[in-house]
Protein backbone atom coordinates (compact mmCIF):
# COMPACT_ATOMS: atom_id res chain seq x y z
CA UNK A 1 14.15 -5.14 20.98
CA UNK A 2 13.79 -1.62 21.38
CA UNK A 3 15.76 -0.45 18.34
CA UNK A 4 12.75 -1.41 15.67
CA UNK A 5 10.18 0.77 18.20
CA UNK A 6 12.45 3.75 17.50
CA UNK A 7 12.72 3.17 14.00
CA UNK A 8 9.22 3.24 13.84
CA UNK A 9 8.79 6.87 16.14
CA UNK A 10 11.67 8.07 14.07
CA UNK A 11 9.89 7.39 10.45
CA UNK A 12 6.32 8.98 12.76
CA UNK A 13 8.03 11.93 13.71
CA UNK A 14 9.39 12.56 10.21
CA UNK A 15 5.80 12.10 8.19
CA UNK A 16 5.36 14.87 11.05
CA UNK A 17 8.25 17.19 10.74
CA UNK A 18 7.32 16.71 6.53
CA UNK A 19 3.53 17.96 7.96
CA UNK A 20 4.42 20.63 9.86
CA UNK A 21 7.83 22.26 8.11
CA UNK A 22 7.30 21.87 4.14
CA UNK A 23 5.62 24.13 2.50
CA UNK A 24 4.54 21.94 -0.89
CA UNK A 25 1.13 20.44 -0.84
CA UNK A 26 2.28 17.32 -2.72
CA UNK A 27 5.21 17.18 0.02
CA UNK A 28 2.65 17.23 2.95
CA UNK A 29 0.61 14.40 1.33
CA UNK A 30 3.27 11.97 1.31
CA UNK A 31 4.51 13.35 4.72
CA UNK A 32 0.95 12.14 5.95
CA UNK A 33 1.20 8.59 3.91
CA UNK A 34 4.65 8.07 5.90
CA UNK A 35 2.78 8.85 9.19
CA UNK A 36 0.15 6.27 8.12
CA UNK A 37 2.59 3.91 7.41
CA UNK A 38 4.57 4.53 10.47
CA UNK A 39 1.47 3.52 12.81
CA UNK A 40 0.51 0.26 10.93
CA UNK A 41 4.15 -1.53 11.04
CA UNK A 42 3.78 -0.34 14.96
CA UNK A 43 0.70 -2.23 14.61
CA UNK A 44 2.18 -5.06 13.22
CA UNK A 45 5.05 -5.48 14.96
CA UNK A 46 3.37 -5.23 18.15
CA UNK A 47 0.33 -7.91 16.90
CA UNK A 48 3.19 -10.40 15.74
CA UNK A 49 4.60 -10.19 19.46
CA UNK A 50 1.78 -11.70 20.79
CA UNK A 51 2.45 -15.03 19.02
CA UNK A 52 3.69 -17.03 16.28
CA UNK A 53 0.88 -19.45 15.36
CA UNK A 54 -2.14 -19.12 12.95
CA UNK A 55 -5.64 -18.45 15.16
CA UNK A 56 -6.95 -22.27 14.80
CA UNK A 57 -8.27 -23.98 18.02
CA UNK A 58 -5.64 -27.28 18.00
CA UNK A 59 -4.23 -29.65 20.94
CA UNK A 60 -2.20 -27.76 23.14
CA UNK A 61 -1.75 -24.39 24.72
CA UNK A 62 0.37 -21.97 22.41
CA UNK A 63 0.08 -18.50 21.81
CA UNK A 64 -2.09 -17.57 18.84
CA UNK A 65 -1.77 -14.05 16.64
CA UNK A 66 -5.04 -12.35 16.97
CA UNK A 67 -6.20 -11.69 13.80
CA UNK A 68 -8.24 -8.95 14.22
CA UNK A 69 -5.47 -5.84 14.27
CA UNK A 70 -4.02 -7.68 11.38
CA UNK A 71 -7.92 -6.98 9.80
CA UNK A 72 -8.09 -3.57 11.13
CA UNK A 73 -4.31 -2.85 9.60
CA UNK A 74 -5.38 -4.05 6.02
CA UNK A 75 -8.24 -1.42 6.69
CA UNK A 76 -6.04 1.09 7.91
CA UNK A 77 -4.03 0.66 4.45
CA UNK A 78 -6.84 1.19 2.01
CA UNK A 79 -8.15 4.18 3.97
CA UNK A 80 -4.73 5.49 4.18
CA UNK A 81 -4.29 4.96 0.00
CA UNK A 82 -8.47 6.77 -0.39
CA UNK A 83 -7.78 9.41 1.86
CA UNK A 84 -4.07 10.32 -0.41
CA UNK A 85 -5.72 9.70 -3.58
CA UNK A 86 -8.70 12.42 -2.20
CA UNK A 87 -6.01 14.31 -0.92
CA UNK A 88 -4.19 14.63 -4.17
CA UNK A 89 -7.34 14.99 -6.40
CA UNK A 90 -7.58 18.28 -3.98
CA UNK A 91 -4.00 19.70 -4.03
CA UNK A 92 -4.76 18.89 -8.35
CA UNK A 93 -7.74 20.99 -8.19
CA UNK A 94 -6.55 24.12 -6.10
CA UNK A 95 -2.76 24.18 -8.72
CA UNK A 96 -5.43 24.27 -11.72
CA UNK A 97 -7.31 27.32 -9.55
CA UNK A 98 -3.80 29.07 -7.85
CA UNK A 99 -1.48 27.85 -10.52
CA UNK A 100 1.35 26.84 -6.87
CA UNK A 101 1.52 24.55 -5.04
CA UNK A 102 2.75 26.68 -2.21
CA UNK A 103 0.13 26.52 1.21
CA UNK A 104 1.19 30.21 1.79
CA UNK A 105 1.03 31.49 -1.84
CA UNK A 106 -2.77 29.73 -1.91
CA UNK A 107 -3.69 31.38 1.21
CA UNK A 108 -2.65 34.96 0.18
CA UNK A 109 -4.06 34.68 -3.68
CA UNK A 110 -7.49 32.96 -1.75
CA UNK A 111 -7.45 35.92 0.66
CA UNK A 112 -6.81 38.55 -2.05
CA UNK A 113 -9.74 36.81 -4.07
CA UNK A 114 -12.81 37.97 -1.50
């Protein structure tokens, strides 16, 4: 099953495209929360391929999931949500100070201000 890896690189490679291309602030923040999101369903597709069963030592020899990238994913998600919510409390503080959202219209009013 190939298909749901490419998914994944295509819905990566847009969060980047949305990164590198757009020109919005706001834009670029949710370009970066795609990205995040991209990498954790990687992660969890990839941990759910290693088995099928809870992790608790029974009779018999089947695969278990490894909980620990499921642990490190949850983690993943509430960074992911801080970091936007920082990231957004920033792009609200420099419209208040540039009136734009525009990267290049900041840069030249910050540059005209020294």
């Amino acid at each position: 099953m190939m298909i749901d890896r490419i998914l994944l690189l295509g819905l990566f490679l847009l969060g980047f495209y949305g990164l590198a291309v757009q020109k919005n602030l706001v834009k670029k923040v949710f370009a970066l929360s795609i990205q995040n999101a991209a990498v954790v369903l990687l992660f969890i597709l990839e941990g759910g391929r290693i088995g099928t069963h809870a992790p608790l030592v029974m009779e018999g020899s089947k695969t278990y999931v490894d909980p620990v990238p499921q642990a490190l994913m949850l983690t993943a998600i509430v960074v992911g949500v801080c970091v936007s919510a920082l990231v957004l409390a920033l792009v609200y503080r420099l419209f208040r100070e540039y009136q734009t959202l525009d990267v290049e219209e900041i840069q030249k009013r910050a540059n005209n201000e020294k």
